[in-house]
N, C-alpha and C. Protein backbone atom coordinates (compact mmCIF):
# COMPACT_ATOMS: atom_id res chain seq x y z
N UNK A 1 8.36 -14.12 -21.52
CA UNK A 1 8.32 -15.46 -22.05
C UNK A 1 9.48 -16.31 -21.52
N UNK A 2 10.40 -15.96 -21.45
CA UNK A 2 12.07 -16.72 -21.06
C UNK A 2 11.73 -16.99 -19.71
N UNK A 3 10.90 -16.29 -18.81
CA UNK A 3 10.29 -17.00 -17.17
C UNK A 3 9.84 -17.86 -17.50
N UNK A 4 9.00 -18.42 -18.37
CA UNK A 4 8.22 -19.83 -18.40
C UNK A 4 9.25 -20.91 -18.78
N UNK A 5 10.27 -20.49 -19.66
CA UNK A 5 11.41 -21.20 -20.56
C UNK A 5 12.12 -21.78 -19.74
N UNK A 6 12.83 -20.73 -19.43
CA UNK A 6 14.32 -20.92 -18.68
C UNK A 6 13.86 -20.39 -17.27
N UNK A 7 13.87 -20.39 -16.44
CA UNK A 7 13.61 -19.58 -14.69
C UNK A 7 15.19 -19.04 -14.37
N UNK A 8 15.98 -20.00 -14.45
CA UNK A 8 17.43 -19.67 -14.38
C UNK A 8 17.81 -18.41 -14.81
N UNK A 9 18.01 -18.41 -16.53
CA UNK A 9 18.42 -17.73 -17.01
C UNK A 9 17.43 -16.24 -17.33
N UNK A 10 16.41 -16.64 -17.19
CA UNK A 10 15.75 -15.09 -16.49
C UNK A 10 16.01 -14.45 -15.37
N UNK A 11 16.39 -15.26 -14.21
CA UNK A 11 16.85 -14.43 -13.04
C UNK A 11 17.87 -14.06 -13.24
N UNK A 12 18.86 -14.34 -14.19
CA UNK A 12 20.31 -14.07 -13.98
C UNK A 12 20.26 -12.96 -14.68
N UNK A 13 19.34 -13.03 -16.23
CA UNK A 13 18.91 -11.40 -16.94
C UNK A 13 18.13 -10.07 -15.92
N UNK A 14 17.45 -10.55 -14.89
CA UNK A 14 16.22 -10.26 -14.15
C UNK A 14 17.08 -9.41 -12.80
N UNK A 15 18.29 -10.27 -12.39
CA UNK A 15 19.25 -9.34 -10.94
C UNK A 15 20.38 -8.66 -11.47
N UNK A 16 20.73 -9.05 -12.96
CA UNK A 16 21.57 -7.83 -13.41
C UNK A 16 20.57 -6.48 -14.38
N UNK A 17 19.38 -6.75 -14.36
CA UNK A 17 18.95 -5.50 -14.65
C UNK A 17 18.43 -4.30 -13.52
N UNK A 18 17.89 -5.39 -12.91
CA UNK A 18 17.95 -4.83 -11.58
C UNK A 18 18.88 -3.75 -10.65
N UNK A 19 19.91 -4.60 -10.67
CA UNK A 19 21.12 -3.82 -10.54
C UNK A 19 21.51 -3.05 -11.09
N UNK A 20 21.33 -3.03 -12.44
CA UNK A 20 22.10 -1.56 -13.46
C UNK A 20 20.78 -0.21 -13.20
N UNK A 21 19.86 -0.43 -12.31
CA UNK A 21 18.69 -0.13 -12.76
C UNK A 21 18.84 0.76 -11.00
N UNK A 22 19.56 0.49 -10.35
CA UNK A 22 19.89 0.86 -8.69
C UNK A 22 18.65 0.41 -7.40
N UNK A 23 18.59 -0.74 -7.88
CA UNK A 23 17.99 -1.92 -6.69
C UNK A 23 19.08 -2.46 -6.10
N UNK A 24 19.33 -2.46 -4.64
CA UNK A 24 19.90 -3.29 -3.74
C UNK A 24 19.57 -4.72 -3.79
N UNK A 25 20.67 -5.42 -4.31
CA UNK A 25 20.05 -6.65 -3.65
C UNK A 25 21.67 -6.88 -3.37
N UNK A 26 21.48 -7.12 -2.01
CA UNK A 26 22.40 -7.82 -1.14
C UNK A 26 22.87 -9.35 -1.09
N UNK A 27 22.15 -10.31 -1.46
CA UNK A 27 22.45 -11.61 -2.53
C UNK A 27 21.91 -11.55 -3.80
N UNK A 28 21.39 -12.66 -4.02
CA UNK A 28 20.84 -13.32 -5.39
C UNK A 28 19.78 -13.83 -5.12
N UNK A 29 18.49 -13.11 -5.18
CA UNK A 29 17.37 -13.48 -5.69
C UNK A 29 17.40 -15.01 -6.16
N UNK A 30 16.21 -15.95 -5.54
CA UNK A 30 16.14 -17.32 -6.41
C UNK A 30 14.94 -17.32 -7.58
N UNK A 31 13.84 -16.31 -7.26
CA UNK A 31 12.62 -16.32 -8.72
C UNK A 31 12.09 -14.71 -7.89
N UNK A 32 12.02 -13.94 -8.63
CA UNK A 32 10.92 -13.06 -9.17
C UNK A 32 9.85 -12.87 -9.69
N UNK A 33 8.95 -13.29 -9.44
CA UNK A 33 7.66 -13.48 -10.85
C UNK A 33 7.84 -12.37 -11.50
N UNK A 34 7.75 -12.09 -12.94
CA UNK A 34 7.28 -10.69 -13.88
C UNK A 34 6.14 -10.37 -13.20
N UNK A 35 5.74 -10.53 -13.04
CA UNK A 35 4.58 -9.30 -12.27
C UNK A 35 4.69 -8.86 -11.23
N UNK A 36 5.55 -9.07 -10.54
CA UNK A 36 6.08 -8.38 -8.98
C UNK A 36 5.86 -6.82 -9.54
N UNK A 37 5.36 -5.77 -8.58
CA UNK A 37 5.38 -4.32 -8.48
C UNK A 37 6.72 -3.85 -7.90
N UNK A 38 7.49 -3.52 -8.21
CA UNK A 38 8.49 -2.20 -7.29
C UNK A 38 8.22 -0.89 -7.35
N UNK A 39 7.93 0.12 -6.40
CA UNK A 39 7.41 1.44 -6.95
C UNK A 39 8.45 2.40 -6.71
N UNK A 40 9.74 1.81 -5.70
CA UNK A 40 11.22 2.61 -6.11
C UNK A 40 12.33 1.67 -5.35
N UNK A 41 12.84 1.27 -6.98
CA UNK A 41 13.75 0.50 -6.61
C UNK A 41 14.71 1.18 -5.71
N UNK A 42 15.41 2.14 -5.31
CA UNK A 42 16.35 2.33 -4.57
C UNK A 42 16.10 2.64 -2.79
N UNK A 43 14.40 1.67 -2.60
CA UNK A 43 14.26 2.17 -1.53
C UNK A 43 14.05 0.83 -1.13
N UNK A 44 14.49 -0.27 -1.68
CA UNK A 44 13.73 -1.57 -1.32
C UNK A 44 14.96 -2.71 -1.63
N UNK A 45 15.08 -3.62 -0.83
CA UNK A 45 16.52 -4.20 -0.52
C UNK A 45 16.14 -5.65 -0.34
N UNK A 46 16.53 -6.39 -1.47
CA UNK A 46 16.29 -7.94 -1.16
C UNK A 46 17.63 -8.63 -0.97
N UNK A 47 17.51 -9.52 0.23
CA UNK A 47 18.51 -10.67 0.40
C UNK A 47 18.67 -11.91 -0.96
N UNK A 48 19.54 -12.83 0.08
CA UNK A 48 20.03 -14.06 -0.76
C UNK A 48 18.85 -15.18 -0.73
N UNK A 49 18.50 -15.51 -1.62
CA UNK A 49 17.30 -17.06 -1.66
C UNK A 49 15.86 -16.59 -1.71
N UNK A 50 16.07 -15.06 -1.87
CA UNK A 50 14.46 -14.91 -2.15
C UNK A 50 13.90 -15.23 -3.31
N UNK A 51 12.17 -15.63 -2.46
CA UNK A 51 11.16 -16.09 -4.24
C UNK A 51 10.21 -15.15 -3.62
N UNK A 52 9.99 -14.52 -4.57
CA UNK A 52 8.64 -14.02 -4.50
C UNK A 52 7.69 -13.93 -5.89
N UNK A 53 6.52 -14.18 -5.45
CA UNK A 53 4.92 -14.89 -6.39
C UNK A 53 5.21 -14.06 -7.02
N UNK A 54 3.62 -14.60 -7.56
CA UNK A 54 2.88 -13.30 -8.86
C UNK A 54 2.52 -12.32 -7.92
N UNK A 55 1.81 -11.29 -8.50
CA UNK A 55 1.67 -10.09 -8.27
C UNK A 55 1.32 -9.73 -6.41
N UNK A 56 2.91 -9.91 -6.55
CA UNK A 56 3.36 -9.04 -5.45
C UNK A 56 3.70 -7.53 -5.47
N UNK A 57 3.28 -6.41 -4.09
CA UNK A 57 3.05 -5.64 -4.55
C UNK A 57 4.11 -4.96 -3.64
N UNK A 58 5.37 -4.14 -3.82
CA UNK A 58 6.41 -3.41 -2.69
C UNK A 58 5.85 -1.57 -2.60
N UNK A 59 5.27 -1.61 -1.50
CA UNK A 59 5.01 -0.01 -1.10
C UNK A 59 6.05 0.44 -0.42
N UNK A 60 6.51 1.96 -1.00
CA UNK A 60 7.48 2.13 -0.14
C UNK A 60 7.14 3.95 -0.16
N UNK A 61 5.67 4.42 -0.46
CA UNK A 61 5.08 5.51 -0.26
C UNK A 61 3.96 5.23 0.62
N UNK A 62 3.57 6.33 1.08
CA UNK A 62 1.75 6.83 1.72
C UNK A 62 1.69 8.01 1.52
N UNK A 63 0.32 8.28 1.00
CA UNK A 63 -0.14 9.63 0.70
C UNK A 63 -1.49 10.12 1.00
N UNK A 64 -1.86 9.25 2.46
CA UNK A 64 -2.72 8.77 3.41
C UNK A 64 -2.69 9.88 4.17
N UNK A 65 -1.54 10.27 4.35
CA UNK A 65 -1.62 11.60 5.60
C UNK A 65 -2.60 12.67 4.56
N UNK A 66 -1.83 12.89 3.61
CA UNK A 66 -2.76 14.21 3.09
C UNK A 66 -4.05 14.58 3.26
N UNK A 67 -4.76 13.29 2.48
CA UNK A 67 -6.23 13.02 2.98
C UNK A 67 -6.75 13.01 4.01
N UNK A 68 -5.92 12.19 5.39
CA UNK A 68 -6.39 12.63 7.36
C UNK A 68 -6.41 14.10 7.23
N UNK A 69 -5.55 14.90 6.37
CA UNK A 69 -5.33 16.44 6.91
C UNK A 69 -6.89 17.10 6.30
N UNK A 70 -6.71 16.97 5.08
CA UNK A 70 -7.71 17.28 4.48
C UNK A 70 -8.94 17.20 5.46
N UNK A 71 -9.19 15.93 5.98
CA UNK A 71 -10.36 15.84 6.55
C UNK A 71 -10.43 16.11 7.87
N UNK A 72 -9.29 16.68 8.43
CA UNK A 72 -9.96 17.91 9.42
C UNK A 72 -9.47 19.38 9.26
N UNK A 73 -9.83 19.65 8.10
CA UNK A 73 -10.18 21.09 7.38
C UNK A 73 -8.33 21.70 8.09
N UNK A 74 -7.49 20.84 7.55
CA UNK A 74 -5.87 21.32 7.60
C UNK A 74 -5.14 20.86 6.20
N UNK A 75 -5.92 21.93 5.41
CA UNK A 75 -5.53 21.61 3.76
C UNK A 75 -3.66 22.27 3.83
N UNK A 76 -2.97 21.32 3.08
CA UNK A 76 -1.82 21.27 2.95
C UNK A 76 -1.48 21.68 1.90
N UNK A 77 -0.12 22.59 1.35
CA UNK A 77 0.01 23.21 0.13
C UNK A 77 -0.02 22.23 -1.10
N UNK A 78 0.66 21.29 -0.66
CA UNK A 78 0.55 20.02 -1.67
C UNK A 78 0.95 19.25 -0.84
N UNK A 79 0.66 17.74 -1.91
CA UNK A 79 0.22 16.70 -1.69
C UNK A 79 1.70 16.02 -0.29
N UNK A 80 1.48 15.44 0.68
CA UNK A 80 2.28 14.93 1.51
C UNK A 80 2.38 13.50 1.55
N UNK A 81 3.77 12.81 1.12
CA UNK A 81 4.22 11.37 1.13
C UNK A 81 5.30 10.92 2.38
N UNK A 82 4.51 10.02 2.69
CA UNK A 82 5.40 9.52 3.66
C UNK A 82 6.52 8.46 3.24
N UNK A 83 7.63 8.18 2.71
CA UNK A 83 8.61 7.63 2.46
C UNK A 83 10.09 6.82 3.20
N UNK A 84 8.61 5.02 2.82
CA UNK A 84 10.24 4.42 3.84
C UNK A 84 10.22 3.42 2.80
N UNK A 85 11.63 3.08 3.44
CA UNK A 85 11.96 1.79 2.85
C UNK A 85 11.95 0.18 3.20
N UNK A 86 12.19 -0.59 2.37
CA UNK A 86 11.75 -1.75 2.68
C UNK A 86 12.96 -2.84 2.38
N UNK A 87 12.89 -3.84 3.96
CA UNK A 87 14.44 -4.68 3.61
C UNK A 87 13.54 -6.19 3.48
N UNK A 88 14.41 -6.96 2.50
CA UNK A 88 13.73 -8.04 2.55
C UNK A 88 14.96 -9.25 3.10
N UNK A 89 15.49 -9.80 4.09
CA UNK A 89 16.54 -10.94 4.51
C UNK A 89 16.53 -11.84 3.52
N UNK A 90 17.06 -12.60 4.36
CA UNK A 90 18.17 -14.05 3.39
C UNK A 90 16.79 -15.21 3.35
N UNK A 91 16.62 -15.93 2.61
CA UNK A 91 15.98 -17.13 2.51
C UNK A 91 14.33 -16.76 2.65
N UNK A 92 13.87 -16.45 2.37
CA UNK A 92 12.70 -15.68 2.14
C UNK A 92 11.46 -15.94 1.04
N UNK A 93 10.45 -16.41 1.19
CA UNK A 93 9.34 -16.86 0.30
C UNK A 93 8.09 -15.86 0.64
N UNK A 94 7.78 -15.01 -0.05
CA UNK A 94 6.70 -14.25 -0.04
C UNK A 94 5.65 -14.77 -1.14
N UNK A 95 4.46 -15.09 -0.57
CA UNK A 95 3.57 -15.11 -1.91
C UNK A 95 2.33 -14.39 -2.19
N UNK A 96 1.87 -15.39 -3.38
CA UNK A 96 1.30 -14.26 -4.39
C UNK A 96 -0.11 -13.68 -3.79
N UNK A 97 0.35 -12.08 -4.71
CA UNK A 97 -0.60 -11.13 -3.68
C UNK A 97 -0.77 -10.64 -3.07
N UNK A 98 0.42 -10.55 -2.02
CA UNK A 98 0.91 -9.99 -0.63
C UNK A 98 1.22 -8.42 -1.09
N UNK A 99 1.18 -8.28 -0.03
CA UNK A 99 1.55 -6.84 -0.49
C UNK A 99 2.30 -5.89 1.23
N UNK A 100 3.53 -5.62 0.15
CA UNK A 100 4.61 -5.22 1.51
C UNK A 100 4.57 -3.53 1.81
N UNK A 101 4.32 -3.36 2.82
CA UNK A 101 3.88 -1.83 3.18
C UNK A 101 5.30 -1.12 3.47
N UNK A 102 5.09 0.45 3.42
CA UNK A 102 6.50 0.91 3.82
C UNK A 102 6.94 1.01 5.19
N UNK A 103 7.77 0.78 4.99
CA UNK A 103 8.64 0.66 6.40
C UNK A 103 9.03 -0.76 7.27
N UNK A 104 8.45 -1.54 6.21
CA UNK A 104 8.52 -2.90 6.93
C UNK A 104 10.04 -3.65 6.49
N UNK A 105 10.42 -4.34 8.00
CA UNK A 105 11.89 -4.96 7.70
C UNK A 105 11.36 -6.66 7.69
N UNK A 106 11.92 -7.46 6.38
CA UNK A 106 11.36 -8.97 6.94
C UNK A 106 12.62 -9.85 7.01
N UNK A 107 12.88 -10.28 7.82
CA UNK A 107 14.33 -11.05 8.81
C UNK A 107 14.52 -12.33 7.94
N UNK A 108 15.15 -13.01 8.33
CA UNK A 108 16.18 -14.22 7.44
C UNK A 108 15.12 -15.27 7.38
N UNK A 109 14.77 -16.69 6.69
CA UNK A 109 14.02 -17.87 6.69
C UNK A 109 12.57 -17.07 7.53
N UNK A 110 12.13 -16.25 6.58
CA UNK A 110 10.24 -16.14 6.77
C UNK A 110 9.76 -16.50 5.46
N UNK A 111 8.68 -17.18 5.92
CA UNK A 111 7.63 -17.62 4.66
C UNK A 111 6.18 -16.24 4.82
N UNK A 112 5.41 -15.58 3.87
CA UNK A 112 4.71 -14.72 3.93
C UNK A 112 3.68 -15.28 3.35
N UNK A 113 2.05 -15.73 4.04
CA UNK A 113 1.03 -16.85 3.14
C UNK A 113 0.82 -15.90 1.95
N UNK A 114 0.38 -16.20 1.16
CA UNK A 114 -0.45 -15.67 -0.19
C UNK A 114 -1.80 -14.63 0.08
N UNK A 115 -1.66 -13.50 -0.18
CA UNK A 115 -2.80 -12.76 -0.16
C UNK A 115 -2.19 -11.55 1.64
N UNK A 116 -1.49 -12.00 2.02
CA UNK A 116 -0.33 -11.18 3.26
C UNK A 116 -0.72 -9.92 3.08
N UNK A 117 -1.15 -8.72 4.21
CA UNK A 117 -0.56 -7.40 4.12
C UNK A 117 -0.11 -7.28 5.44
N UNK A 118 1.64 -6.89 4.76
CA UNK A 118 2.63 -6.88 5.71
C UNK A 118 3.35 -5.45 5.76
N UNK A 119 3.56 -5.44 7.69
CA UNK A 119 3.88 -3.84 7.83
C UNK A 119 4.77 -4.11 9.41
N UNK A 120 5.69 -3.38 9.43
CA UNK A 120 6.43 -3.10 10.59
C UNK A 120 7.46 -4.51 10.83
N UNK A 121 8.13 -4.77 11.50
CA UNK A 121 9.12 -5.78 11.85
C UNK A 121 8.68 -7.12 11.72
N UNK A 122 9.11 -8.07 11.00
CA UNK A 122 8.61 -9.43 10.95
C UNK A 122 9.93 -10.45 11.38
N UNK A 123 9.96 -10.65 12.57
CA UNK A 123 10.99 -11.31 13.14
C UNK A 123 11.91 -12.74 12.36
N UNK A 124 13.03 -13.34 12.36
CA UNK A 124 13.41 -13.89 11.83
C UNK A 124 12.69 -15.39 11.99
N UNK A 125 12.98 -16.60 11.15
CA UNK A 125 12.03 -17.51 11.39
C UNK A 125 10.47 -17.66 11.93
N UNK A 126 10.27 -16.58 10.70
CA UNK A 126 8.21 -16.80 11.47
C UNK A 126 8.04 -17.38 9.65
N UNK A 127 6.61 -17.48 10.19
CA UNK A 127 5.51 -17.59 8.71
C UNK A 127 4.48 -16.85 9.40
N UNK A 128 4.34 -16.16 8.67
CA UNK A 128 2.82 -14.54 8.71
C UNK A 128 2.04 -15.02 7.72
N UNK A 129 0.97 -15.06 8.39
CA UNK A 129 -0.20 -14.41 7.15
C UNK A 129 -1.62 -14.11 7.54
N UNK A 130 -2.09 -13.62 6.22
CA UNK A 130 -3.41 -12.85 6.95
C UNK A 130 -3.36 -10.98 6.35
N UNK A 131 -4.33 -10.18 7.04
CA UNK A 131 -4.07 -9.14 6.71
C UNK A 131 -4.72 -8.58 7.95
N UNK A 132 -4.23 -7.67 8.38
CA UNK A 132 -3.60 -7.52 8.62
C UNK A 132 -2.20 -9.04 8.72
N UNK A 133 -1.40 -8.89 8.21
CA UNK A 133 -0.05 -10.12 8.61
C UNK A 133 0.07 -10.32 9.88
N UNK A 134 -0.23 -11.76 10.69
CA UNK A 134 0.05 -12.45 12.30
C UNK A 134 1.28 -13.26 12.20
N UNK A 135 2.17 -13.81 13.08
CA UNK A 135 2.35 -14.24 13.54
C UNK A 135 2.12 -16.11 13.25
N UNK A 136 2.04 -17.01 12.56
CA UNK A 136 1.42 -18.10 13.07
C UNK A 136 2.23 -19.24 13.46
N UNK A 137 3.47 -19.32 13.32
CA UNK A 137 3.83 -20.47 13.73
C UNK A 137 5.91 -20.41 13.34
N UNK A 138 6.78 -20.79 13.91
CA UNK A 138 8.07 -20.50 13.90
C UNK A 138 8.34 -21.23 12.68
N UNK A 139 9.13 -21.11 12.02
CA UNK A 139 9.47 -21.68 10.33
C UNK A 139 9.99 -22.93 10.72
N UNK A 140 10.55 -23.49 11.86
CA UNK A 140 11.82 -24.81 11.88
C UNK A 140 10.23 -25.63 12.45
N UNK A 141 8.88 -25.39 12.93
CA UNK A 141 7.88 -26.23 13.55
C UNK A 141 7.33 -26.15 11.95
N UNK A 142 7.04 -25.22 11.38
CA UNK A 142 6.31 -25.57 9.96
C UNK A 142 6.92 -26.27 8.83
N UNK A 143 8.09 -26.48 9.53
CA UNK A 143 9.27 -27.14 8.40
C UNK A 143 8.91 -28.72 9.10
N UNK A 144 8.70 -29.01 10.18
CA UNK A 144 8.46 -30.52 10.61
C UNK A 144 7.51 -31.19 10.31
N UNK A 145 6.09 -30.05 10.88
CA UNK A 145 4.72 -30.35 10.02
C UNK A 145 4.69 -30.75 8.33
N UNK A 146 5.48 -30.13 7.65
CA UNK A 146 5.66 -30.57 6.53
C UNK A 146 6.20 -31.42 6.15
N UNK A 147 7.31 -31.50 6.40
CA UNK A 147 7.78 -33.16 6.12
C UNK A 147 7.00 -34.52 6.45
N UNK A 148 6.16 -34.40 7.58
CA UNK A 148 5.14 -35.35 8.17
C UNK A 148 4.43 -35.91 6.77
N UNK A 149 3.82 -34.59 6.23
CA UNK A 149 3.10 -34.66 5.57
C UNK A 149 3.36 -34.35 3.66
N UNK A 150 4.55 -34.80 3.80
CA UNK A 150 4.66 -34.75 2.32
C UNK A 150 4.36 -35.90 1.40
N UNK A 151 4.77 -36.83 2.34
CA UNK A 151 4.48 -38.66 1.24
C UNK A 151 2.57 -38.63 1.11
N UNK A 152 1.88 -37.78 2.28
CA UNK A 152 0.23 -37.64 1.93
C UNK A 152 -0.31 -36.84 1.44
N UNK A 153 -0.15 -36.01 0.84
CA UNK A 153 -0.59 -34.44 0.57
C UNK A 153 -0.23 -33.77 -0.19
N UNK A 154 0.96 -33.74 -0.76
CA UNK A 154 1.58 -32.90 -1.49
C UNK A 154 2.40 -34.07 -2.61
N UNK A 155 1.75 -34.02 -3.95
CA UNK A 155 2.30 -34.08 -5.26
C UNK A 155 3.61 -34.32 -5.57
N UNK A 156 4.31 -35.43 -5.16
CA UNK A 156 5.94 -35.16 -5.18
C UNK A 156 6.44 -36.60 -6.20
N UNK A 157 7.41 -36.18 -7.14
CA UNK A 157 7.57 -37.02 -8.50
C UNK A 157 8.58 -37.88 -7.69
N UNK A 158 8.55 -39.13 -7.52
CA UNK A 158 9.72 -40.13 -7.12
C UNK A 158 10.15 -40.66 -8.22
N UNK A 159 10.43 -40.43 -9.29
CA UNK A 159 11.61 -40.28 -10.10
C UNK A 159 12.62 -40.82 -10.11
């Protein structure tokens, strides 16, 4: 409830629990949604200025191999996880729905579209999206396009 209230003062409750809790975060988080997934905090590392949506999802297992083995009759004593971790950089907007695979590193000022599945190196200043996650356009050209188009398109209180 205090996310809908206050945003502030939930993040500030939200990166010191975090922290007592042994999540890396290397800055300060700017929003978290409560429904973000972490499935181990000590394998997953967020920078300074990140937001990330609603139900965002952080993988930092696979248990994908077992099943390939299985299915060419190379049954394994038990179950096999593959285990990486996940860095998230400085200035960073992931949204809702995305879902971050293990082993993926995402670099300083990336935007991630809504509905994203993201895996392996995502270079600094991109915006990805899609799923598989592409490539579409450098963050400082989607930052121009936008401004073009903010006095037409986008909802803004002149106040």
């Amino acid at each position: 409830m205090i996310a809908y209230v206050d945003s502030r003062l939930y993040m500030k409750l939200y990166n010191n629990l975090l922290r007592r809790n042994g999540f890396n975060l290397t800055g300060t988080p700017r929003f978290i949604a409560k429904s973000v997934k972490f499935d181990d905090f000590s394998r997953i590392s967020l920078g300074d200025r990140v937001v990330i949506s609603m139900h965002v999802y952080f993988l930092t297992h696979d248990y994908s191999y077992t099943t390939a083995l299985i299915a060419i009759d190379d049954q394994p004593k038990t179950d096999i996880g593959i285990l990486r971790s996940i860095t998230v950089g400085d200035n960073v907007f992931i949204g809702m729905n995305s879902i971050i695979l293990p082993g993926t590193t995402i670099g300083n000022n990336v935007i991630i579209g809504a509905g994203s599945v993201v895996r392996g190196n995502i270079p600094d200043n991109s915006v990805i999206t899609g799923n598989p996650a592409s490539h579409i356009m450098d963050i400082r050209e989607f930052a121009e396009k936008s401004k073009k188009r903010v006095d037409n398109d986008f909802l803004v209180d002149k106040k």
